[in-house]
Protein backbone atom coordinates (compact mmCIF):
# COMPACT_ATOMS: atom_id res chain seq x y z
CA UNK A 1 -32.00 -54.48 -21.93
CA UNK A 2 -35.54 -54.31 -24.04
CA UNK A 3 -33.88 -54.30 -27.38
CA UNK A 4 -31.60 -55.64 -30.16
CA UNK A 5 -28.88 -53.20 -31.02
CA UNK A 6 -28.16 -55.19 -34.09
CA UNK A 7 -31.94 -54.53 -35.15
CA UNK A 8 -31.70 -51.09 -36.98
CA UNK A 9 -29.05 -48.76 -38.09
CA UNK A 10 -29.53 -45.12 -37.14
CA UNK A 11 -27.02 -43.00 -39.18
CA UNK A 12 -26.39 -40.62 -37.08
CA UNK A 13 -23.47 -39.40 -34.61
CA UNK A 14 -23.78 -41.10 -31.22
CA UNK A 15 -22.93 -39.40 -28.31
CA UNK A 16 -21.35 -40.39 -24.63
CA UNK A 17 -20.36 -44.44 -25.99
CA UNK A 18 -17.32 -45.62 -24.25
CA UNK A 19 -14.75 -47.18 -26.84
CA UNK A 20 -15.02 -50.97 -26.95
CA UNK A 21 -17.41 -53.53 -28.26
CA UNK A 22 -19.90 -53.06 -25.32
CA UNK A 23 -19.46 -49.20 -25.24
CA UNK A 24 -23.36 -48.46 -26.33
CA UNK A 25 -24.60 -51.11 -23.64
CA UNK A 26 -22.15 -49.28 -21.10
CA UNK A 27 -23.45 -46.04 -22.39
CA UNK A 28 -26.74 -47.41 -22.02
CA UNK A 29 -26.80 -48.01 -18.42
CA UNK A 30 -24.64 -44.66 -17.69
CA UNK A 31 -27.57 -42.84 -19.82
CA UNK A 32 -29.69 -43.61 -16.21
CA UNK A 33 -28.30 -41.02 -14.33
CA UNK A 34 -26.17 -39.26 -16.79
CA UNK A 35 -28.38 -38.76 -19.18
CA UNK A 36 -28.39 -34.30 -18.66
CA UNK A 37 -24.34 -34.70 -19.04
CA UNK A 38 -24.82 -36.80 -22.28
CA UNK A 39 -27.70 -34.52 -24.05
CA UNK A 40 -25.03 -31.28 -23.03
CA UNK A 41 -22.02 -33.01 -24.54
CA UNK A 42 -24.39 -33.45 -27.84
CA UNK A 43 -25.40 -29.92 -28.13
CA UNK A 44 -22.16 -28.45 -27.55
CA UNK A 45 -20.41 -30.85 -30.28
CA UNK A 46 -23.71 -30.59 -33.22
CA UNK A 47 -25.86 -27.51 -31.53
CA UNK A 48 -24.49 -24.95 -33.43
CA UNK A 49 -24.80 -26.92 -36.74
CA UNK A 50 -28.14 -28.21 -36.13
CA UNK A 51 -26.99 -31.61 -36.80
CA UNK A 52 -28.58 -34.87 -35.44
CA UNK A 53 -27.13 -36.99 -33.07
CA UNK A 54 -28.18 -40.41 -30.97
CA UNK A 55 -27.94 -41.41 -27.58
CA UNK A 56 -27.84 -45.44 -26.31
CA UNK A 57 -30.77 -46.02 -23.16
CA UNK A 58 -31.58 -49.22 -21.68
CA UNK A 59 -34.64 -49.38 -24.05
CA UNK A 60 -33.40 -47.97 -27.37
CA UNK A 61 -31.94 -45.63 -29.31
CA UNK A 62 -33.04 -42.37 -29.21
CA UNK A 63 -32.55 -39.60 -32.03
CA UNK A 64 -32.13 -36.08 -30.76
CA UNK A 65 -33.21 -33.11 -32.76
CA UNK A 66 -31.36 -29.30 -32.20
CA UNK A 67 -32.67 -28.24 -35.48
CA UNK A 68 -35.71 -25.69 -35.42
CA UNK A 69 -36.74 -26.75 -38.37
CA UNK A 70 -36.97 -30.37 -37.72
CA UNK A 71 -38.74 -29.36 -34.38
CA UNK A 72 -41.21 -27.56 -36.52
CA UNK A 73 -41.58 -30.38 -38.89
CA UNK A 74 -41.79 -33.18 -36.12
CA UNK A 75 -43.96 -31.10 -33.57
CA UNK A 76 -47.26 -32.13 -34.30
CA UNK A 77 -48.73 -35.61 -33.53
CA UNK A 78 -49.19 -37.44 -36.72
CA UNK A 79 -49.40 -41.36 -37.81
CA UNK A 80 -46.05 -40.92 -39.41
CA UNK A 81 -44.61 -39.34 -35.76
CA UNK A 82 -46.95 -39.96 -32.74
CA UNK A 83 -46.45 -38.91 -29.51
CA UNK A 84 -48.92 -40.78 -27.75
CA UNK A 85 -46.58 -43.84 -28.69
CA UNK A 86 -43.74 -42.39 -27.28
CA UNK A 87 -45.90 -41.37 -24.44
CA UNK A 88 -47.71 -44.22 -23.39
CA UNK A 89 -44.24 -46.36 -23.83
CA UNK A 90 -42.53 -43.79 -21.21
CA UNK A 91 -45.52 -44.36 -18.77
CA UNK A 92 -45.80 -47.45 -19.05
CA UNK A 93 -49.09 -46.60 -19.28
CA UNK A 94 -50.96 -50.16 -19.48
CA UNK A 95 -48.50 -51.22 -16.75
CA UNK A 96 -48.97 -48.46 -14.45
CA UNK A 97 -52.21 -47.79 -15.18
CA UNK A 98 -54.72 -50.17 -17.47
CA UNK A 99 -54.66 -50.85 -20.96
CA UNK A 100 -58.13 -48.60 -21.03
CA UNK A 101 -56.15 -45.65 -20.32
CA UNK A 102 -54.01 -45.94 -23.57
CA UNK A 103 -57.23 -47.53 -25.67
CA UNK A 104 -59.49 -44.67 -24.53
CA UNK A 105 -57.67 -41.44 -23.50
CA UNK A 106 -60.82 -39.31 -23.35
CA UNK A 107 -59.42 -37.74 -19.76
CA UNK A 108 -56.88 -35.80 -22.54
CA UNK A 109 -59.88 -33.56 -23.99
CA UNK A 110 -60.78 -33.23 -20.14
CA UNK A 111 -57.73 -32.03 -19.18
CA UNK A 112 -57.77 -29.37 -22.55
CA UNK A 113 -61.48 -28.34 -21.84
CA UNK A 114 -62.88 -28.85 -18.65
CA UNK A 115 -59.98 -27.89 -16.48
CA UNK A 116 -58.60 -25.23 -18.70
CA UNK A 117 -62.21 -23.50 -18.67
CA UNK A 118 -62.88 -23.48 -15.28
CA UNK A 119 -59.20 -21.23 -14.50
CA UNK A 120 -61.42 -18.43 -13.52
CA UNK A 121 -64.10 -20.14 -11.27
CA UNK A 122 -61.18 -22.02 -9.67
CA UNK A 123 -58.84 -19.67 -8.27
CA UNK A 124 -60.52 -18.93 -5.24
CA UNK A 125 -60.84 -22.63 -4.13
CA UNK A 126 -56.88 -22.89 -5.22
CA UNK A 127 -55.76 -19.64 -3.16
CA UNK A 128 -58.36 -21.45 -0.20
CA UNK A 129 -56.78 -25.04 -0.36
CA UNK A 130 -53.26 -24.16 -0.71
CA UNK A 131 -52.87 -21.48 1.71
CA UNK A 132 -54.51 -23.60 4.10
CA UNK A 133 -52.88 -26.45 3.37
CA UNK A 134 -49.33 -24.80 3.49
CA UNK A 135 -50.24 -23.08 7.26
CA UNK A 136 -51.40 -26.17 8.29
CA UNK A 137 -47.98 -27.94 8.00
CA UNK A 138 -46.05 -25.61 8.72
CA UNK A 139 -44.84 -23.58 12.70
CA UNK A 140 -42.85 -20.32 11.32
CA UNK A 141 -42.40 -17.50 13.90
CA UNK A 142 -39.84 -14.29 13.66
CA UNK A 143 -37.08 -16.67 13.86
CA UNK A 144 -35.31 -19.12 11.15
CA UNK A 145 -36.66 -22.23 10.96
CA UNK A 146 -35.95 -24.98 8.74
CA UNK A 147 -38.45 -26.29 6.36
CA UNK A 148 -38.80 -29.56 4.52
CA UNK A 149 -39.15 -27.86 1.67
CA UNK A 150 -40.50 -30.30 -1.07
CA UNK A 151 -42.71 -32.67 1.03
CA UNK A 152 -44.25 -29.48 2.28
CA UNK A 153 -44.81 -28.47 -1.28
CA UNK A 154 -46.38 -32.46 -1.85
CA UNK A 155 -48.76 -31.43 0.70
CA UNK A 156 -49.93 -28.14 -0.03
CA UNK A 157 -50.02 -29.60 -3.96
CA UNK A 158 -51.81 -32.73 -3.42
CA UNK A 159 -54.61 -31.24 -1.60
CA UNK A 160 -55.15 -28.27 -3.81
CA UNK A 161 -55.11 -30.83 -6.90
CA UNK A 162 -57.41 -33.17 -4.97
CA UNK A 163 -59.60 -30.40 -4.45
CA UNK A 164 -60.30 -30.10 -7.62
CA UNK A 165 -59.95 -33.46 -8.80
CA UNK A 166 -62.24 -35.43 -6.30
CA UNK A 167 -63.99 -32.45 -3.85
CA UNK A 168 -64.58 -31.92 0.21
CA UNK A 169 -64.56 -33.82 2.20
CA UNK A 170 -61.92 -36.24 0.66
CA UNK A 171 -59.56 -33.88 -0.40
CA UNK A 172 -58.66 -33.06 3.42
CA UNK A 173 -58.14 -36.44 4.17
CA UNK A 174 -54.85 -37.27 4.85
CA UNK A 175 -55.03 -40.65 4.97
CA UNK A 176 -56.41 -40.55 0.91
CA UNK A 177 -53.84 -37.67 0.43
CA UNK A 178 -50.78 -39.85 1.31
CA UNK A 179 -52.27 -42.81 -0.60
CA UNK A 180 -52.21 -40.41 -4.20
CA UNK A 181 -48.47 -38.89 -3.44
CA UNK A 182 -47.39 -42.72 -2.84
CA UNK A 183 -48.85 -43.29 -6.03
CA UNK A 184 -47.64 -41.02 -7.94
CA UNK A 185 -44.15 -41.41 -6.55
CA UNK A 186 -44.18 -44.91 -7.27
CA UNK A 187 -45.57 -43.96 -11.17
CA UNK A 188 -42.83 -41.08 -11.64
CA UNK A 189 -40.24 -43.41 -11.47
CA UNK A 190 -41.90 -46.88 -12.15
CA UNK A 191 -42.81 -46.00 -15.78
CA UNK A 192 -39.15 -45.20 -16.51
CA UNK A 193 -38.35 -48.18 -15.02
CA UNK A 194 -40.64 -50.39 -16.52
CA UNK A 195 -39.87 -49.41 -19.48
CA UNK A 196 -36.05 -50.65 -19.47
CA UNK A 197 -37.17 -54.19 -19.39
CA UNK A 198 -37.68 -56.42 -22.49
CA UNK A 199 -41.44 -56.20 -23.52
CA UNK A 200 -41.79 -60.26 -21.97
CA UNK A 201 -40.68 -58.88 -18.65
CA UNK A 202 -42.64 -55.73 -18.49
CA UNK A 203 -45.34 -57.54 -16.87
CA UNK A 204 -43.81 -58.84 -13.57
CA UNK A 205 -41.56 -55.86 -13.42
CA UNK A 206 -44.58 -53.87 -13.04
CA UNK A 207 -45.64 -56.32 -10.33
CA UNK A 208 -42.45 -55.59 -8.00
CA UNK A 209 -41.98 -51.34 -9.17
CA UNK A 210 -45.45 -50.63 -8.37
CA UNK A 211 -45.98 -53.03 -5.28
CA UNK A 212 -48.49 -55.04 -6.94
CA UNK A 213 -51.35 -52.74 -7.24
CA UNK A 214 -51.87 -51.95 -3.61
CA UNK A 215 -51.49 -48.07 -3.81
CA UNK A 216 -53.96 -48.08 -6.69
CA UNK A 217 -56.09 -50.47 -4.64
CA UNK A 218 -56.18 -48.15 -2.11
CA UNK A 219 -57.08 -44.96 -3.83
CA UNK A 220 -59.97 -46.94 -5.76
CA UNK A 221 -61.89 -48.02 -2.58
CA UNK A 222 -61.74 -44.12 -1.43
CA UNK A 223 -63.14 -42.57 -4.95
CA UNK A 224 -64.96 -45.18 -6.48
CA UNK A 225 -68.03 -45.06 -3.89
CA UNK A 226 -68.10 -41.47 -4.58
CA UNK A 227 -68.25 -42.34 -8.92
CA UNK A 228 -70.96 -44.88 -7.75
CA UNK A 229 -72.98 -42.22 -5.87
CA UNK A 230 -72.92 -39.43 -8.46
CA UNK A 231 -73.86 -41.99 -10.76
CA UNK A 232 -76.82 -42.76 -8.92
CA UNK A 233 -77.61 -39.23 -8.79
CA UNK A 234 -76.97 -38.40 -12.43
CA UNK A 235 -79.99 -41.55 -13.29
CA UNK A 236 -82.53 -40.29 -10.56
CA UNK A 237 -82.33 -36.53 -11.65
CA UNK A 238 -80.80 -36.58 -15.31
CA UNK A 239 -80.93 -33.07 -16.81
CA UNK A 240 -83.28 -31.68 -13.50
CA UNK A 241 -79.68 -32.12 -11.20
CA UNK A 242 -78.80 -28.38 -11.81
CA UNK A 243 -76.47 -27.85 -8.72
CA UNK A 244 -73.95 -30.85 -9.52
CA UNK A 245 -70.32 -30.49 -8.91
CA UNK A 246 -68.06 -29.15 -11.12
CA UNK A 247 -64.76 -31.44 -10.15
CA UNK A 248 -63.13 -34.38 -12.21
CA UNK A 249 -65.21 -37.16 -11.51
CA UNK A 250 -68.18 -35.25 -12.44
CA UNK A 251 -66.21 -34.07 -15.71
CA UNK A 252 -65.52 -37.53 -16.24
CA UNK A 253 -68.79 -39.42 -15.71
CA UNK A 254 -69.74 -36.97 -18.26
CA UNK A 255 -67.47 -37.81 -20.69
CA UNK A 256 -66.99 -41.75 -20.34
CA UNK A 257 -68.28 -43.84 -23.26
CA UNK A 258 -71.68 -45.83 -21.78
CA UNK A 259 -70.98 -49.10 -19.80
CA UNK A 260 -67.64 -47.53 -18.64
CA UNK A 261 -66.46 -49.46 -15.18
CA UNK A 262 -66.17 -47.21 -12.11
CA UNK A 263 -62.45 -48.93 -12.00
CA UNK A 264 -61.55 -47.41 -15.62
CA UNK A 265 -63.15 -44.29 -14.40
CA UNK A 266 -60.92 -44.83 -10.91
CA UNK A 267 -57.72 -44.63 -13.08
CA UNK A 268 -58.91 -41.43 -15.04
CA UNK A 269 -58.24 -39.78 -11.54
CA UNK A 270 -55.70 -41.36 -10.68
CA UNK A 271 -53.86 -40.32 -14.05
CA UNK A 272 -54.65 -36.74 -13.36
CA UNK A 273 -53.39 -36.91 -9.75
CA UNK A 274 -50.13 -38.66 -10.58
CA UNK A 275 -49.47 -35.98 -13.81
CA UNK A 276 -50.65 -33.05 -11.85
CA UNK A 277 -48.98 -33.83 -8.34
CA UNK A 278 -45.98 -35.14 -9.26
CA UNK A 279 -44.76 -32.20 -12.02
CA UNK A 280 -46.49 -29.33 -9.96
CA UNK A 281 -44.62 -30.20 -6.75
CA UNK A 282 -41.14 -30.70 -8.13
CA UNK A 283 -41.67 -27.20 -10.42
CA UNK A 284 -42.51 -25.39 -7.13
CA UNK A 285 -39.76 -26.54 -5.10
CA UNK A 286 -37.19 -25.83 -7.73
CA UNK A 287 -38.66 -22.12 -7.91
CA UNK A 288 -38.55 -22.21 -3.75
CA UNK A 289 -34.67 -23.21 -4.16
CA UNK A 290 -33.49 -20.94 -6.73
CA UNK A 291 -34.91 -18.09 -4.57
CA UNK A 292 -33.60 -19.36 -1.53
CA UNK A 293 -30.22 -19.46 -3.07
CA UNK A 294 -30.69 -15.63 -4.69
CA UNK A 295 -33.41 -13.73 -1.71
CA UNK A 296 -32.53 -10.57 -2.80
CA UNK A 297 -34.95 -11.38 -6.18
CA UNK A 298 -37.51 -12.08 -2.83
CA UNK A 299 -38.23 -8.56 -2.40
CA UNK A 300 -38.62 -7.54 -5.72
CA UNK A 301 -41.41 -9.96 -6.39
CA UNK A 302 -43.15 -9.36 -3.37
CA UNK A 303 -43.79 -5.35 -4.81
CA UNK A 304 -45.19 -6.68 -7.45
CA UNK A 305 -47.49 -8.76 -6.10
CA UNK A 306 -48.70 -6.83 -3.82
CA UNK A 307 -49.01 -3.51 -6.23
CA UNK A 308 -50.88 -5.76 -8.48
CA UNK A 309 -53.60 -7.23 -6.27
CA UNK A 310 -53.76 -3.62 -4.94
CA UNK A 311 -54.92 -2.93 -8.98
CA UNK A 312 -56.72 -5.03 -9.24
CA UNK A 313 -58.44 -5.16 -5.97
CA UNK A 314 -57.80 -8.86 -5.22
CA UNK A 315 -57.35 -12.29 -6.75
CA UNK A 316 -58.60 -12.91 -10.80
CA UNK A 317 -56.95 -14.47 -13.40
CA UNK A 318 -56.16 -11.02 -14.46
CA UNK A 319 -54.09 -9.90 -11.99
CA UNK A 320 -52.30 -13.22 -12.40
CA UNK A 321 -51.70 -12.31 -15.80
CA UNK A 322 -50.71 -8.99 -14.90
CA UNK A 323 -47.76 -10.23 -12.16
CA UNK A 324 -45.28 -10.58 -15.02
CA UNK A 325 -42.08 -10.41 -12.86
CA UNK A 326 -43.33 -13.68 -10.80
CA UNK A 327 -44.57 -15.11 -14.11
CA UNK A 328 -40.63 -14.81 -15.44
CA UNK A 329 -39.38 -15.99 -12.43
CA UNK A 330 -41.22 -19.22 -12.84
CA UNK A 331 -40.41 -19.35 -16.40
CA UNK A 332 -36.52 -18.96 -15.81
CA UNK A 333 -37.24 -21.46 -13.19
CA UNK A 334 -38.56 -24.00 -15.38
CA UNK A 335 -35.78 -22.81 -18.07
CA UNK A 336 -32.69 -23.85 -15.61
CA UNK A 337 -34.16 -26.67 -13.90
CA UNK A 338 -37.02 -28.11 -15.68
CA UNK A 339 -39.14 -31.25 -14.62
CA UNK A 340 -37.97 -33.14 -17.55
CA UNK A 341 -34.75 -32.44 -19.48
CA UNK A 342 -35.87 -33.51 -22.76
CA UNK A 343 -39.92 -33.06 -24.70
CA UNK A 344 -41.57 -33.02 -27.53
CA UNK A 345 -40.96 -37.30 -27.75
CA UNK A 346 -42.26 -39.11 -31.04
CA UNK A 347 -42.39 -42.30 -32.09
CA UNK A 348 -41.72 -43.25 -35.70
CA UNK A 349 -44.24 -45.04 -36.66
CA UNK A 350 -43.10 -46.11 -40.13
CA UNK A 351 -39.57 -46.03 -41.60
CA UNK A 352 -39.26 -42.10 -42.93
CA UNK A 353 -36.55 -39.67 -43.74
CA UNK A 354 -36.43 -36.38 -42.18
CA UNK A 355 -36.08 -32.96 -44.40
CA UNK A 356 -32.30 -32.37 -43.03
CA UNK A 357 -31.87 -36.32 -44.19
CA UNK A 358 -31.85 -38.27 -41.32
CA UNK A 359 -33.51 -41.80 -41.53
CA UNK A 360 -35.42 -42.96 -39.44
CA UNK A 361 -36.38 -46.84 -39.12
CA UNK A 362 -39.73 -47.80 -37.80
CA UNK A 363 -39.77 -47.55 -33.86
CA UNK A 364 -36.93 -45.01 -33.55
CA UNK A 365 -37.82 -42.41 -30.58
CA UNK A 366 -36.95 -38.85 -31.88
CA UNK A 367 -36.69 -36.25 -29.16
CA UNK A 368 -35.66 -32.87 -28.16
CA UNK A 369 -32.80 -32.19 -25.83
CA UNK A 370 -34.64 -29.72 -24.11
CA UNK A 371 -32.66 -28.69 -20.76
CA UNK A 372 -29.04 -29.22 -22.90
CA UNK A 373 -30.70 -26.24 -25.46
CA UNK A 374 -32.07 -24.08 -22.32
CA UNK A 375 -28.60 -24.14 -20.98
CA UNK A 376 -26.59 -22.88 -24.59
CA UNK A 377 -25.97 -19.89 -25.76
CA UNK A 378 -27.54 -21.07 -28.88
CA UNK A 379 -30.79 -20.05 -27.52
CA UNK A 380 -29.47 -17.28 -24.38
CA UNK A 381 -27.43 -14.92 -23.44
CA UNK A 382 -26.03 -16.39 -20.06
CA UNK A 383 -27.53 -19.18 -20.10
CA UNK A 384 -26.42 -20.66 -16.68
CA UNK A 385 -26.60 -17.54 -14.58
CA UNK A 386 -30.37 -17.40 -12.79
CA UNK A 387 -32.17 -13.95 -14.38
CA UNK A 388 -35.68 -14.40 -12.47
CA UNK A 389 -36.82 -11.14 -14.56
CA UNK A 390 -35.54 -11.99 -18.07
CA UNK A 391 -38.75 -12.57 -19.97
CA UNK A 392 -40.12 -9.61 -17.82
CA UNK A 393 -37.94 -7.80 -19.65
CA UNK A 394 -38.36 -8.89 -23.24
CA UNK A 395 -41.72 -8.67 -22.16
CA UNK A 396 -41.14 -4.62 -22.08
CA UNK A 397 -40.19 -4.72 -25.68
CA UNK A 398 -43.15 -3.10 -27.99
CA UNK A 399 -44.69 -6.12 -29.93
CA UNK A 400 -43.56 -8.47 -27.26
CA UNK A 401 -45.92 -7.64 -24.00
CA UNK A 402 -47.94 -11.15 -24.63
CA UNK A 403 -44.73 -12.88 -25.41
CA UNK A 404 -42.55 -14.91 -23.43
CA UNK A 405 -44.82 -15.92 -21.07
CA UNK A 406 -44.73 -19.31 -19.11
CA UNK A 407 -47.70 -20.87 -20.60
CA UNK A 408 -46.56 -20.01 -24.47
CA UNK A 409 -44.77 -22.25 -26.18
CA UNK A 410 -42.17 -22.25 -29.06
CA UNK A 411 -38.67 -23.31 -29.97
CA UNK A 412 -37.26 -21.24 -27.35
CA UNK A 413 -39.28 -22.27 -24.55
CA UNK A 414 -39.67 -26.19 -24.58
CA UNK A 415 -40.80 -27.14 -21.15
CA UNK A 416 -44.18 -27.44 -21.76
CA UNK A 417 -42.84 -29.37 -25.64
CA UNK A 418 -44.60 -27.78 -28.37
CA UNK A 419 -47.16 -27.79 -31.41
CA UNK A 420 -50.62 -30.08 -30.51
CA UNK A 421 -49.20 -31.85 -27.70
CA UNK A 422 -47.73 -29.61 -25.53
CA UNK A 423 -48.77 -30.01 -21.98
CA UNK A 424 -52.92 -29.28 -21.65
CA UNK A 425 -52.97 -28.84 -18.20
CA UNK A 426 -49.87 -25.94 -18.20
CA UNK A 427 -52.71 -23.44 -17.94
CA UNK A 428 -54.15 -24.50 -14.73
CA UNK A 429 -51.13 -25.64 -13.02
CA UNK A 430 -49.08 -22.02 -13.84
CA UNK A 431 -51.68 -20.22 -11.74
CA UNK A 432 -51.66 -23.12 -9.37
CA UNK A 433 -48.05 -22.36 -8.35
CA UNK A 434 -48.25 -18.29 -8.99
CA UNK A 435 -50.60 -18.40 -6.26
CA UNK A 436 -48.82 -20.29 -3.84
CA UNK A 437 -45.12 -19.09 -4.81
CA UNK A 438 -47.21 -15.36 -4.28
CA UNK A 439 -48.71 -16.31 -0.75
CA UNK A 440 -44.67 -17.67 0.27
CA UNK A 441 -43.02 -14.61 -0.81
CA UNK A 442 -45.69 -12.32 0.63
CA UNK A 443 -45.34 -14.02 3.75
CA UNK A 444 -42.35 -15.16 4.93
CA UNK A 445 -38.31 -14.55 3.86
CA UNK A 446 -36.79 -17.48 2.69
CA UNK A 447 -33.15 -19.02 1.83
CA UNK A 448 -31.03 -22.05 1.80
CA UNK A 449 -28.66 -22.77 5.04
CA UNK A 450 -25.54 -22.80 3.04
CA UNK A 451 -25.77 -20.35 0.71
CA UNK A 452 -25.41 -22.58 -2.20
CA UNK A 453 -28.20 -23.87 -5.06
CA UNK A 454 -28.15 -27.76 -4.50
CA UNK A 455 -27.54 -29.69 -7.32
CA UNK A 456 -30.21 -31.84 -9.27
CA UNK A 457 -30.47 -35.76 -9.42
CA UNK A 458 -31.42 -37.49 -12.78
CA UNK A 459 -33.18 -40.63 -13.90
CA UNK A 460 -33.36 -40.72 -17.45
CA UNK A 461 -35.17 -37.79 -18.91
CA UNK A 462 -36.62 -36.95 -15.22
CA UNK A 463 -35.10 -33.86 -13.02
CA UNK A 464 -35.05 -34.21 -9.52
CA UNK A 465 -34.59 -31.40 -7.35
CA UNK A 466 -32.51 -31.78 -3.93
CA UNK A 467 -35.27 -33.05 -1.33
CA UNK A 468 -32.93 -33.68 1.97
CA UNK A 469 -31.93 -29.92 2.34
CA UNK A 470 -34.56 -27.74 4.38
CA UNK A 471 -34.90 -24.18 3.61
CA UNK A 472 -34.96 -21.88 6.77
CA UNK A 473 -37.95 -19.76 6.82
CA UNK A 474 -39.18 -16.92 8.65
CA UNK A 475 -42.15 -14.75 8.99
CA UNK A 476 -42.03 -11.09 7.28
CA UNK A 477 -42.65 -8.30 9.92
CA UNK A 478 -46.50 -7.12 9.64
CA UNK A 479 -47.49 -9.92 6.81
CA UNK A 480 -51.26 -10.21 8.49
CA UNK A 481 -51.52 -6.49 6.28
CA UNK A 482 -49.84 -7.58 3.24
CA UNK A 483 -52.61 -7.79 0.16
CA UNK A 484 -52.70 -11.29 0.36
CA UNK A 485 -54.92 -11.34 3.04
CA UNK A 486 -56.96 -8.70 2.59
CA UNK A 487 -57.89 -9.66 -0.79
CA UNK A 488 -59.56 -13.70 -0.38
């Protein structure tokens, strides 16, 4: 345990703490994998009054917010609040990563303006990668087959993102491709992990969680020769190199302050890999099982797709835009079964009292129980029944047609978090998935063997979908004429 529980006093209801003098150190190892169960018990007992209340985790205390007006108040990064503390602390970023990372986060504003401006240059090598990349590991014919759904979506995501990220030829590599998904699966959980230990024992825990460096190892001796080549090239030709690329290490060679290492620049990319990769692939194969467990929303979509890029006369960012029943879908997706189950983290960064009077010593986390508020009726109208075209239809109100969409963000959609931190790269990875979840339901029928949504996992604030059961897929009749195809 990483803290003193006799430290601070946080005066506040806690939630899920077994009777007894060790109940908030039982509560705090329980928190783990109960942590969803813990944040729904809250809301339903101080939801409805907008009332405060704490949780015990192996590292600390954590305040939880259901108040819209303290998310408004606490929603923007500020020193009082900050969420890069919170952040970094989460990641373990110096462990997993370098200390650089959290000293010089310029790959932020690259994520915000690089990758965000280039959505409409980029969706032709995204519908390219990932449509090749899902064929390619995949054998469907006219009969049922089973699927390993999510490391088929790792695949298909890894490549796109590396695509992007790093270029040809390494993004087709598999060898480099299974290095970055080992990676990242060793940071999606490591960080967590990490950062349960006392601040003494971070170090060496890193040491064992993320075998000693050797995945990042890896990845570095595959992308740093190709940061030392455009280097060279960017000193021969300076301003007169008109034709160079417009991926990530170019973006950040660009944007590095002078005498930056090619290591420091190594772990830029390999930031962007493990945040992209990671969230992108479990998203898509939660969409892929609520589907499979409802296919008769299958159809629906697939008219709408394929009426759209008949519009619009093939793939743009507007006819993306336009698909607002697969948009919904996704964002009911995300709604039910969200990568994370709780956002918009701060740190307190001096001792402060909130508006609604809650205290809060220096170093409290504060934190909004995002999947426990998704799943109330304090926010929906049946909230635990799957409605893939419920934003499609608030969408139809007048006033509302730009609304509701899976990119915005607001108190009732807190995925993504909210104010100037929520996620930067939600722009690019929304059409990411559109286009592949498009291509899949286009293509081939889809559902799960029993009938029945598996259930979720949890580790701490992290959602896990179901990876062990397969989805049985099978090809549509005459898909080689569907839109999808005729439009690349």
């Amino acid at each position: 345990m990483s803290y003193s529980r006799t430290k601070t006093h946080i005066d506040v209801p806690a939630v899920g703490v077994p009777p007894g003098l060790f109940g908030p150190w039982k509560a705090a190892f329980l928190w783990i994998s109960h942590s969803e169960a813990f944040m729904r018990e809250g809301v339903r007992k101080y939801g409805q009054s907008g009332t405060t209340f704490k949780i015990s985790t192996p590292a600390r205390w954590i305040v939880f917010i259901t108040n819209r007006d303290i998310m408004r108040e606490i929603k923007n990064d500020s020193d009082a609040l900050s969420f890069h503390a919170a952040s970094q602390e989460r990641l373990s970023a110096k462990y997993i990563f370098s200390q650089d990372l959290y000293v010089n986060p310029y790959h932020l504003d690259l994520i915000s303006k690089k990758l965000t401006q280039k959505l409409t240059t980029v969706i032709p090598e995204v519908l390219e990668e990932i449509t090749m990349a899902f064929e390619e590991n995949v054998k469907i014919g006219s009969e049922w087959t089973a699927i390993d759904n999510y490391n088929i979506m790792l695949k298909s995501i890894s490549r796109t993102t590396s695509k992007i990220f790093v270029g040809l030829p390494l993004c087709r590599k598999q060898d480099y491709l299974d290095k970055v998904v080992k990676f990242a699966t060793l940071a999606s959980k490591g960080g967590q992990t990490i950062d349960m230990f006392p601040n003494i024992l971070k170090p060496v825990a890193s040491w064992f969680v993320m075998d000693n460096g050797a995945a990042m190892r890896k990845i570095m001796d595959d992308v740093g020769p190709i940061f030392v080549e455009r280097k060279r090239m960017m000193e021969e030709w300076g301003d007169d190199w008109t034709d160079r690329p417009n991926d990530a290490v170019q973006w950040i060679l660009e944007l590095a302050p002078p005498n930056s290492s090619i290591e420091s620049m190594c772990v830029r990319i390999m930031f962007l890999s493990f945040a992209a990769i990671h969230t992108s692939s479990m998203s898509i194969t939660q969409v892929l099982l609520d589907l499979g467990a409802h296919p008769e929303f299958q159809e629906p979509l697939k008219e709408e797709i394929e009426s759209v890029l008949q519009e619009f006369g093939g793939w743009s960012k507007q006819a993306l835009t336009k698909m607002k029943k697969l948009d919904s879908c996704m964002r009911e997706s995300q709604r039910m079964n969200g990568v994370v189950i709780a956002s918009v983290m701060r740190k307190a960064m001096t001792s402060q009292t909130l508006s609604d009077g809650t205290f809060l010593p220096k170093g409290t986390w504060v934190i909004v129980p995002t999947s426990a508020l998704h799943h109330s009726e304090i926010l929906y109208e049946n909230p635990l029944e799957f409605d893939p075209f419920r934003y499609s239809r608030m969408r139809e109100q007048p006033g509302h047609e730009a609304k509701h969409q899976l990119v915005s963000v607001d108190e009732n959609n807190l995925g993504f978090g909210i104010g100037n931190h929520a996620c930067p790269g939600r722009f690019f990875a929304a059409n990411e998935l559109k286009i592949l979840l498009a291509y899949i339901v286009c293509n081939y029928e889809f559902k799960i063997p029993t009938n029945e949504r598996p259930t979720n996992e949890f580790y701490g604030i992290s959602c896990i979908p179901d990876v062990k059961t397969p989805l049985l897929f099978r090809e549509r009749p005459g898909r080689d004429e569907s839109p999808v195809h005729f439009f690349k």
